[in-house]
N, C-alpha and C. Protein backbone atom coordinates (compact mmCIF):
# COMPACT_ATOMS: atom_id res chain seq x y z
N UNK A 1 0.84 -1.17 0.00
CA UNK A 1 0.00 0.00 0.00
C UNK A 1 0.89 1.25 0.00
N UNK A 2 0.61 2.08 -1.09
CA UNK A 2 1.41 3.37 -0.79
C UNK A 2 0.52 4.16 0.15
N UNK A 3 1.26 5.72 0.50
CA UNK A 3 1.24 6.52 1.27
C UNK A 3 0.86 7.50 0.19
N UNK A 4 -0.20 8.07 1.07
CA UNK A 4 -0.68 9.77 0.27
C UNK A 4 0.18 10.78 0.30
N UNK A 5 1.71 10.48 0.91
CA UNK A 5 2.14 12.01 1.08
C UNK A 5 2.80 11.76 -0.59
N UNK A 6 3.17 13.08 -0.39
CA UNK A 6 4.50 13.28 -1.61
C UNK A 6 5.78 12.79 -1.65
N UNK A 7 6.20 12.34 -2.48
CA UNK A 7 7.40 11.83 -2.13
C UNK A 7 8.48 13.27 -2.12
N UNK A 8 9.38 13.02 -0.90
CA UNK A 8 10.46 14.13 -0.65
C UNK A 8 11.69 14.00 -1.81
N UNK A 9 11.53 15.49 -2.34
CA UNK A 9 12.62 16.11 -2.99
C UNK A 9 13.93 16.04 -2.69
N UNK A 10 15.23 16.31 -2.93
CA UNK A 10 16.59 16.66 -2.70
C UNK A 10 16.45 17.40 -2.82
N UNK A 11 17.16 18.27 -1.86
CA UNK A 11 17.53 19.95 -2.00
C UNK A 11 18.40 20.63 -2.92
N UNK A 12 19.67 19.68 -3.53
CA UNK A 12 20.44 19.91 -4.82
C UNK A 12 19.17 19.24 -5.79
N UNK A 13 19.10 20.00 -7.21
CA UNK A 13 18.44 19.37 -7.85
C UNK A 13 19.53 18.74 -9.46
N UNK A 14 20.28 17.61 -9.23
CA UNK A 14 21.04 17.51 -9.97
C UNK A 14 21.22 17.49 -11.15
N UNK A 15 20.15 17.19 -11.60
CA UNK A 15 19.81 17.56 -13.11
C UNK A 15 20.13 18.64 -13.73
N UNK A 16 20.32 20.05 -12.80
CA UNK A 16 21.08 21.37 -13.33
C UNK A 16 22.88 20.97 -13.35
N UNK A 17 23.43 20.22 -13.07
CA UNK A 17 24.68 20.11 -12.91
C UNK A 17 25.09 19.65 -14.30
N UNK A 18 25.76 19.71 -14.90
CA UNK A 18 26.18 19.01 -16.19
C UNK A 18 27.66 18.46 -16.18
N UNK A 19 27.82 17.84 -17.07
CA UNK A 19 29.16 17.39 -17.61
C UNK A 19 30.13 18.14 -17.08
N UNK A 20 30.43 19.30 -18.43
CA UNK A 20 31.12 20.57 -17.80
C UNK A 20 31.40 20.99 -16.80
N UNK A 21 29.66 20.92 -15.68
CA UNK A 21 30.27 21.83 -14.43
C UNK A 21 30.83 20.54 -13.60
N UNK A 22 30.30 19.24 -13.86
CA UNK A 22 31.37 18.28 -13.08
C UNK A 22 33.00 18.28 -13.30
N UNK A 23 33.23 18.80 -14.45
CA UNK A 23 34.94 18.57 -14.81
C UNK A 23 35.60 20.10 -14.47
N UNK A 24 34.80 20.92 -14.49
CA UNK A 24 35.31 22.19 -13.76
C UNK A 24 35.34 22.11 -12.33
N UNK A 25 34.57 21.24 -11.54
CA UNK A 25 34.51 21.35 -10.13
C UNK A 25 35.96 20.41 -9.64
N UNK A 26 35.78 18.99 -10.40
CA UNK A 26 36.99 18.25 -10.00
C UNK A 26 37.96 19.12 -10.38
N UNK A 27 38.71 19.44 -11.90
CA UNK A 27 39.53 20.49 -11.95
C UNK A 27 40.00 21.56 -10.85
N UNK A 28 38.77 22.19 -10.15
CA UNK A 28 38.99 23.43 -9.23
C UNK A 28 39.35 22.48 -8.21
N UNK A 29 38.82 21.52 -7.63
CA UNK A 29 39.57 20.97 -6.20
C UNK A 29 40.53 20.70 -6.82
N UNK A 30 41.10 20.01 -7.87
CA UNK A 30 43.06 19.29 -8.23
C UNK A 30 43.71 20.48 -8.06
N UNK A 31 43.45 21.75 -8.03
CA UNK A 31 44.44 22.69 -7.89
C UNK A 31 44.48 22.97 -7.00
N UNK A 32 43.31 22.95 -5.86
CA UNK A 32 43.43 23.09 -4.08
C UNK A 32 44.16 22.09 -3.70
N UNK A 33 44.45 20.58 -4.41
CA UNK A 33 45.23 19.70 -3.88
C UNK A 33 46.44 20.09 -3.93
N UNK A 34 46.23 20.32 -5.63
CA UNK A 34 47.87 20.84 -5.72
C UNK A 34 48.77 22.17 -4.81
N UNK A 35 48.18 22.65 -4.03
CA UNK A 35 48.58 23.51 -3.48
C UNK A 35 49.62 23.20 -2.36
N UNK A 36 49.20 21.57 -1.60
CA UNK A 36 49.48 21.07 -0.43
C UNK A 36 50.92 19.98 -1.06
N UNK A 37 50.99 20.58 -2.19
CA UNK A 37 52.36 19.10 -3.17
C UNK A 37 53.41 20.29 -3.17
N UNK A 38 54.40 19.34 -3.14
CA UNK A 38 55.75 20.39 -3.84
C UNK A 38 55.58 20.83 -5.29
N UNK A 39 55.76 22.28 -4.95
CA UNK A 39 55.89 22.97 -6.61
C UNK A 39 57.12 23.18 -6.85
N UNK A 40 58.30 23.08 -5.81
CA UNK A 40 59.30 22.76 -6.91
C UNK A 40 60.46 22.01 -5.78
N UNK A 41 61.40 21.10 -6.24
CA UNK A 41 62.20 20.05 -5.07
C UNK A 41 64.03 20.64 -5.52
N UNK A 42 64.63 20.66 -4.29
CA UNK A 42 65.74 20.90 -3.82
C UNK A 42 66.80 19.75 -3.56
N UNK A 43 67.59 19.82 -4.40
CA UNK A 43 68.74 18.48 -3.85
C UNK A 43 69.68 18.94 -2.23
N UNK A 44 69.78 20.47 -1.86
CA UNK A 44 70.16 20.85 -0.44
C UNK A 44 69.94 19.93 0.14
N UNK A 45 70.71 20.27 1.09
CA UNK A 45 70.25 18.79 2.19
C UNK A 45 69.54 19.30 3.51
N UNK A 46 69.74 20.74 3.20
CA UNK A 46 68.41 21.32 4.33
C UNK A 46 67.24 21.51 4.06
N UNK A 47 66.77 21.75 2.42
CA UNK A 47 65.37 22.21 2.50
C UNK A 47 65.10 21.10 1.48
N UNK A 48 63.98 21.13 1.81
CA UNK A 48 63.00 19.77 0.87
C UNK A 48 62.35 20.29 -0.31
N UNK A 49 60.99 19.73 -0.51
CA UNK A 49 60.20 19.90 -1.41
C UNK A 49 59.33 21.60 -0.78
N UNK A 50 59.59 22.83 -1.20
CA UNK A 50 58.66 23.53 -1.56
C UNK A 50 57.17 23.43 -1.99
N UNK A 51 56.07 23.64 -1.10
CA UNK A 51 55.01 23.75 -1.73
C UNK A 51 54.43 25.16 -2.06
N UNK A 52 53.30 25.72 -2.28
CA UNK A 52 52.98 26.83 -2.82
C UNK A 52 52.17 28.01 -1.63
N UNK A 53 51.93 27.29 -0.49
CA UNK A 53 52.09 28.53 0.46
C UNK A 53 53.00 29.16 0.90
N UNK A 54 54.42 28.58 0.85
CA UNK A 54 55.51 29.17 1.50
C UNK A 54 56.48 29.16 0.18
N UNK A 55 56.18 29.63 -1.27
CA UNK A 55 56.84 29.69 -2.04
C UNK A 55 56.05 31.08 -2.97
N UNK A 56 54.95 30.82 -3.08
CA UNK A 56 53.85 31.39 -4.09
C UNK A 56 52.44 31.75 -3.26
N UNK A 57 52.50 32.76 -2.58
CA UNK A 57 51.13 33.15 -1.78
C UNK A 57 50.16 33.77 -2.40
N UNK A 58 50.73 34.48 -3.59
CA UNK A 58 49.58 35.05 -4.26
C UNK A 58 48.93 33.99 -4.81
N UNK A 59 49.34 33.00 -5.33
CA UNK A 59 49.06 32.23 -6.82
C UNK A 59 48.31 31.27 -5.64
N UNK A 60 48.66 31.19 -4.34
CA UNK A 60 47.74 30.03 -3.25
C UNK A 60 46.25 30.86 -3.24
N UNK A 61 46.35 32.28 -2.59
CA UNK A 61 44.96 32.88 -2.80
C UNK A 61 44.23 32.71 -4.06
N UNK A 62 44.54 32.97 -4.74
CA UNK A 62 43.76 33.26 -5.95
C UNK A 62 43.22 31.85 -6.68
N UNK A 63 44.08 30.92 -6.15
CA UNK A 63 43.62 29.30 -6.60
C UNK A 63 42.64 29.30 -5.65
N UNK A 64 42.32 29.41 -4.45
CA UNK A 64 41.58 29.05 -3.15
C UNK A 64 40.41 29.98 -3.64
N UNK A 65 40.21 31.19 -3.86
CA UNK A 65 39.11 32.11 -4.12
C UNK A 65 38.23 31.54 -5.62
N UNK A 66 39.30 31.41 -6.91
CA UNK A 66 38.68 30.48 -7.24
C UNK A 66 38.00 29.13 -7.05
N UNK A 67 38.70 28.29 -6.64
CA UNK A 67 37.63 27.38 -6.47
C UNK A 67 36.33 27.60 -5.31
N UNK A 68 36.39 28.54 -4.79
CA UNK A 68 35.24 29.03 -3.94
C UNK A 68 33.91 29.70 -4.58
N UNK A 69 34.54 30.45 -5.81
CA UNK A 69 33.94 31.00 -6.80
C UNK A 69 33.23 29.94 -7.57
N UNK A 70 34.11 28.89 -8.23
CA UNK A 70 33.51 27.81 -8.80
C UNK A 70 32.33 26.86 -8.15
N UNK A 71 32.66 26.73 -6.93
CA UNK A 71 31.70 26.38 -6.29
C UNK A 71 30.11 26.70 -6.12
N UNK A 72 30.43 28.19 -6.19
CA UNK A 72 29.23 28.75 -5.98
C UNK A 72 28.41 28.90 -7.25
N UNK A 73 29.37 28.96 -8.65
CA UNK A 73 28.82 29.05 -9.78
C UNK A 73 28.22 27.22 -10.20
N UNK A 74 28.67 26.23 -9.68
CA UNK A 74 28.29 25.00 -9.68
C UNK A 74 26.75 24.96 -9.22
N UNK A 75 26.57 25.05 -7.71
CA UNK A 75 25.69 25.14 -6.61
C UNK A 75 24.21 25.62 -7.01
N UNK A 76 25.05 27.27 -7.30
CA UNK A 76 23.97 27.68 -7.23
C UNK A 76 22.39 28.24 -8.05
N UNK A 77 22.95 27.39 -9.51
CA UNK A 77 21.68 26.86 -10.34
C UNK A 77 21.15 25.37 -9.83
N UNK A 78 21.78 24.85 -9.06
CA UNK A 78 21.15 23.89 -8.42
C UNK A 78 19.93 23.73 -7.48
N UNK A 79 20.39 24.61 -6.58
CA UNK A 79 19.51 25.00 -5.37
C UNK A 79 18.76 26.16 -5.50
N UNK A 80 18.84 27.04 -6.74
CA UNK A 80 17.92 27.83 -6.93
C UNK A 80 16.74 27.86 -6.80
N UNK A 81 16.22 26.62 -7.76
CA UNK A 81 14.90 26.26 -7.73
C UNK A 81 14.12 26.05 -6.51
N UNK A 82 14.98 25.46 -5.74
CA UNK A 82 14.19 24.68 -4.47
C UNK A 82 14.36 25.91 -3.46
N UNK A 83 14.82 26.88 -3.36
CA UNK A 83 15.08 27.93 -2.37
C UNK A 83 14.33 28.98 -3.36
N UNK A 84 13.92 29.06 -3.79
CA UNK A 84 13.05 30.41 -4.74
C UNK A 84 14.20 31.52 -5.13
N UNK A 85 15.18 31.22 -5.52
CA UNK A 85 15.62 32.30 -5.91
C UNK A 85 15.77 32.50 -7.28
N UNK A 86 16.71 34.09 -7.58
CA UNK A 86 16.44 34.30 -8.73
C UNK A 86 17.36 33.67 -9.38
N UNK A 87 17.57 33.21 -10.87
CA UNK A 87 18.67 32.56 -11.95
C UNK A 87 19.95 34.14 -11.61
N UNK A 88 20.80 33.05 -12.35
CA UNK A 88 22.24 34.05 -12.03
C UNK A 88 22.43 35.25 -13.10
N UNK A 89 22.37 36.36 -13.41
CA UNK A 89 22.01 37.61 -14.30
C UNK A 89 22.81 37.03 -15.93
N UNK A 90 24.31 36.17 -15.48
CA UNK A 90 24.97 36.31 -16.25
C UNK A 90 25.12 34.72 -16.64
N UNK A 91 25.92 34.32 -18.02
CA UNK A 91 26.12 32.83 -18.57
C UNK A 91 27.60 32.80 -17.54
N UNK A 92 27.41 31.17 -16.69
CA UNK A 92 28.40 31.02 -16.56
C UNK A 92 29.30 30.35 -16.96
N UNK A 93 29.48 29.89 -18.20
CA UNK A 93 30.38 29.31 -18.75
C UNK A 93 31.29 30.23 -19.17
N UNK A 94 31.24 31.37 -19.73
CA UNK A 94 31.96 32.83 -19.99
C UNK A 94 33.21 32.94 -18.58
N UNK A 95 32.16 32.82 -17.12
CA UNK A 95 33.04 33.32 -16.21
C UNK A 95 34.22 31.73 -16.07
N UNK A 96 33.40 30.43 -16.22
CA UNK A 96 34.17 29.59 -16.25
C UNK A 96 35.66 29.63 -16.64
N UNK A 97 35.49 30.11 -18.84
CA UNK A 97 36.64 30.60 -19.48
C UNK A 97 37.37 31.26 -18.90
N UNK A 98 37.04 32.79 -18.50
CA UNK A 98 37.99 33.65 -18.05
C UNK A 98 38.42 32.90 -16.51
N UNK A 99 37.93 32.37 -15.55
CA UNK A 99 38.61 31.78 -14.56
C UNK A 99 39.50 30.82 -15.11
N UNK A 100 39.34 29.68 -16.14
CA UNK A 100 40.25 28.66 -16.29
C UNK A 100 41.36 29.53 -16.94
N UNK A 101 41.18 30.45 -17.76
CA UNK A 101 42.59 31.13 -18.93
C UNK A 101 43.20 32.09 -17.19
N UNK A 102 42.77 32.50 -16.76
CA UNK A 102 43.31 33.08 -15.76
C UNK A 102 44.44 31.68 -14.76
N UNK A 103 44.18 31.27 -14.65
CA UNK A 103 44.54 29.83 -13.97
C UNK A 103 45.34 29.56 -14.96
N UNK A 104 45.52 29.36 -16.08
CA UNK A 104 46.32 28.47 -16.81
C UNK A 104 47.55 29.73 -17.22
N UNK A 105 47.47 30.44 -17.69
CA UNK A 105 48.68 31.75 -17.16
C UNK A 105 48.95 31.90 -16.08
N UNK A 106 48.55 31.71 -14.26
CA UNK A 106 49.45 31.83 -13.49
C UNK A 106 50.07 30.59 -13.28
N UNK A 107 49.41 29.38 -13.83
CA UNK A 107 50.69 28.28 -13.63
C UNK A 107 51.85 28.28 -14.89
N UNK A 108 51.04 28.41 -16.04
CA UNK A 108 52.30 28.81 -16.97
C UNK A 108 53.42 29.57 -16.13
N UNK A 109 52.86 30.79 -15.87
CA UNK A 109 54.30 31.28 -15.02
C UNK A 109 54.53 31.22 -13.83
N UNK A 110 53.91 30.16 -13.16
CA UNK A 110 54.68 29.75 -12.29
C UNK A 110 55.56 28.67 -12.58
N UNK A 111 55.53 28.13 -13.45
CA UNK A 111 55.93 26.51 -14.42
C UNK A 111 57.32 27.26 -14.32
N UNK A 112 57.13 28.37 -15.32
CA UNK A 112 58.70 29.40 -15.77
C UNK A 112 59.56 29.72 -14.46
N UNK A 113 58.72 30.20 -13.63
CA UNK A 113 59.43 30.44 -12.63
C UNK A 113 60.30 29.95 -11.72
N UNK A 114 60.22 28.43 -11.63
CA UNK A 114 61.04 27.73 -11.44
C UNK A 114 62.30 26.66 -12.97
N UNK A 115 62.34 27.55 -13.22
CA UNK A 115 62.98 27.12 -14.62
C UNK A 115 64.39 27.53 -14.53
N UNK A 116 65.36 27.27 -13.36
CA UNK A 116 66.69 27.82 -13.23
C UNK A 116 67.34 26.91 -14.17
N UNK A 117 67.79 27.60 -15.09
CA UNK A 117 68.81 26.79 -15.95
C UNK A 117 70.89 26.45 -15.24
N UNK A 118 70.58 27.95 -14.37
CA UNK A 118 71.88 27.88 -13.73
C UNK A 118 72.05 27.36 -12.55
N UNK A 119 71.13 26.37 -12.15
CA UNK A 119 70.51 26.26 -10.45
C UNK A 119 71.13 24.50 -10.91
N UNK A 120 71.80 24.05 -9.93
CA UNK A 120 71.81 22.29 -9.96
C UNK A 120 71.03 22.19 -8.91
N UNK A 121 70.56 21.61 -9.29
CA UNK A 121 69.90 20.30 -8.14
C UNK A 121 68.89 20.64 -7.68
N UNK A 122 67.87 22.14 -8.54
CA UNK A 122 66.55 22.52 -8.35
C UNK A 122 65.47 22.21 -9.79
N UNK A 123 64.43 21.88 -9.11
CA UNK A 123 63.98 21.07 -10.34
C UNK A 123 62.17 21.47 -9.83
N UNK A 124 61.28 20.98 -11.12
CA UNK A 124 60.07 21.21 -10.90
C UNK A 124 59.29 20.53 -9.85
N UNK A 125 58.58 20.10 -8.79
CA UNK A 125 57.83 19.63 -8.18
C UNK A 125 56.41 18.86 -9.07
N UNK A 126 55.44 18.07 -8.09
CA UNK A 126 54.53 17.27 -9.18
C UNK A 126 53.48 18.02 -9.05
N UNK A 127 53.44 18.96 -7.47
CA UNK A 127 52.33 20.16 -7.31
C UNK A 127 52.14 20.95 -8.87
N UNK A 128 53.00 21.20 -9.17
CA UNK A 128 53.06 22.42 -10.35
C UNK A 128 52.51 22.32 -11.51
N UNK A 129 53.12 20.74 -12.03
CA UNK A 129 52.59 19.82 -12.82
C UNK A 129 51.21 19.85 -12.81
N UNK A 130 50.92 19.19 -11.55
CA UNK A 130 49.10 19.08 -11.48
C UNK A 130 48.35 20.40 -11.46
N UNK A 131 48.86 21.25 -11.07
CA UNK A 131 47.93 22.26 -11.28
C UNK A 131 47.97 22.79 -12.92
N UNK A 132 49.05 22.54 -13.53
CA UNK A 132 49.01 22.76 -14.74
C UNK A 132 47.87 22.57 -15.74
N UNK A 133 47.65 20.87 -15.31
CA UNK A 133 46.80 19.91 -16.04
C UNK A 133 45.61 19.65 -15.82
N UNK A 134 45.19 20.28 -13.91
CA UNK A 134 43.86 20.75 -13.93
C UNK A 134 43.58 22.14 -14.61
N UNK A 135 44.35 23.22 -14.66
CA UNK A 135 44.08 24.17 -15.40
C UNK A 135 43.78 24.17 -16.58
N UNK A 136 44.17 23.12 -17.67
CA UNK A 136 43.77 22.76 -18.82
C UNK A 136 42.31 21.79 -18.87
N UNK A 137 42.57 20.77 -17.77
CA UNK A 137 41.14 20.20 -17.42
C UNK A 137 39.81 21.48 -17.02
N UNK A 138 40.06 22.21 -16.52
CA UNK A 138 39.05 23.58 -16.32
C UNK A 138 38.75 24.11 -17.63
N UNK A 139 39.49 24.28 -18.20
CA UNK A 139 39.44 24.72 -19.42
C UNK A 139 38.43 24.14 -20.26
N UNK A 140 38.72 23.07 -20.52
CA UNK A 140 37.96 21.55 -21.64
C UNK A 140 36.70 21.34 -20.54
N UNK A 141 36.91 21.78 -19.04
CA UNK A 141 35.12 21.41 -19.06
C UNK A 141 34.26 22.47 -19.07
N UNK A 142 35.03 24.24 -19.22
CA UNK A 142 34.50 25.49 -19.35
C UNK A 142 33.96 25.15 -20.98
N UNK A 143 34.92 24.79 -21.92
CA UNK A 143 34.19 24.43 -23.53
C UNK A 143 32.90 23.34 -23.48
N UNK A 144 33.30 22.59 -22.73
CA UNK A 144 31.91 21.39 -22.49
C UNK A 144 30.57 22.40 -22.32
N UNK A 145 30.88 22.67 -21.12
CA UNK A 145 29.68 23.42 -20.44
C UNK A 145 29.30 24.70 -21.42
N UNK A 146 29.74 25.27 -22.07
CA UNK A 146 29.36 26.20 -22.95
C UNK A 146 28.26 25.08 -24.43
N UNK A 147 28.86 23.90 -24.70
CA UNK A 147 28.26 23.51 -25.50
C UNK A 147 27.13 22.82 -24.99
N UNK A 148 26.71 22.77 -23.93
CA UNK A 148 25.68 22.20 -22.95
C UNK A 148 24.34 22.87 -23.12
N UNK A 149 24.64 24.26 -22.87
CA UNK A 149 23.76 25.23 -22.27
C UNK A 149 22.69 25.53 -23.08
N UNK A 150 21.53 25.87 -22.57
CA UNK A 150 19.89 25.86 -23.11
C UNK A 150 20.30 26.90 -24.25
N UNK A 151 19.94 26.79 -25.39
CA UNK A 151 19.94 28.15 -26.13
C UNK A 151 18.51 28.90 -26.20
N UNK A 152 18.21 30.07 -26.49
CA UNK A 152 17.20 30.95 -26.19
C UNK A 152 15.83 30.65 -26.11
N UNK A 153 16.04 29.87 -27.79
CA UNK A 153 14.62 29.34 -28.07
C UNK A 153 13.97 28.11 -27.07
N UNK A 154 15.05 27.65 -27.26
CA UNK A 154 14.65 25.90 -26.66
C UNK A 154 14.24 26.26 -25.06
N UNK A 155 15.17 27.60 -24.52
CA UNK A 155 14.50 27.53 -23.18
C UNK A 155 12.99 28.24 -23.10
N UNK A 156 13.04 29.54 -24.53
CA UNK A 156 11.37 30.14 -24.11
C UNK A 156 10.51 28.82 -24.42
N UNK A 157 10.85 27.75 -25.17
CA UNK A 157 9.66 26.68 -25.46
C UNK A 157 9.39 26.36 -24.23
N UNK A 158 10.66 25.78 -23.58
CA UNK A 158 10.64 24.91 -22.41
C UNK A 158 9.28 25.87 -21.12
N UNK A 159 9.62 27.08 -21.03
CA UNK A 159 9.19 28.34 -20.15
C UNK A 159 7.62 28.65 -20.12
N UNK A 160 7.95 28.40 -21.93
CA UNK A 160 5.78 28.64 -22.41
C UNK A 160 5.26 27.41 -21.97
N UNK A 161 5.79 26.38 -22.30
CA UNK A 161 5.28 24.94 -21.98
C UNK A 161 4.97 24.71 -20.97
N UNK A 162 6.00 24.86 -20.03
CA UNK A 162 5.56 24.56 -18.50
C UNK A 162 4.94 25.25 -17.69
């Protein structure tokens, strides 16, 4: 025998999440990981592996604010619906781009920056690396998610319809 109530909703409604914003979200955490790896290793016998708070503080903020940013641009077509609020003014796949190309120029030069040609026994770390390759992964799921997205018509159908 069923029950007269309604069956209960999820409060994320996942169906707004797509492809894209899944490979931009993993992307944005691999570069919060990468933060906690050596970005670049020392043959000294006093100092070790460098990571990117005590080497690169700007490039740690601005990875951390992004993915906070990303987060919220993930989220919050999700939970819109179910909290009554309004849609976000702007496309976010646009802000996606400019966050991933922003990201992928400060590891480019951070990549360079450890590039001593006259230095023995200093070399790149795997931190640096990975953030590299999530920055390109951000990238390819900012293009996903752009090719995802409702276009005008298809959403006024969807809008009149329902």
């Amino acid at each position: 025998m069923r029950s007269g109530r309604p069956r209960r909703r999820g409060f994320i409604d996942l169906r707004r999440i797509t492809l894209g914003d899944y490979m931009v979200l993993a992307a944005s955490l691999l570069t919060v990981v990468s933060l906690f790896l050596p970005w670049f290793v020392s043959s000294v016998p006093r100092t070790h592996g460098e990571w990117a708070f005590t080497y690169s503080e700007a490039a740690s903020v601005v990875v951390i604010v992004f993915f906070l940013a990303t987060l919220f641009l993930v989220l919050y077509p999700a939970i819109a619906t179910e909290m009554g609020l309004s849609p976000l003014p702007f496309s976010t796949p646009i802000v996606y781009m400019t966050l991933g190309a922003v990201l992928l120029l400060l590891f480019v030069y951070e990549l360079g920056k450890y590039a001593c040609f006259q230095c023995q026994g200093v070399s790149r770390g795997f931190g640096i690396w990975l953030a590299l390759i999530s920055a390109v992964i951000y990238l390819i799921g900012a293009v996903i998610r752009w090719g995802t997205r409702p276009s005008r018509q298809s959403q006024a159908v969807r809008d009149y319809a329902g």
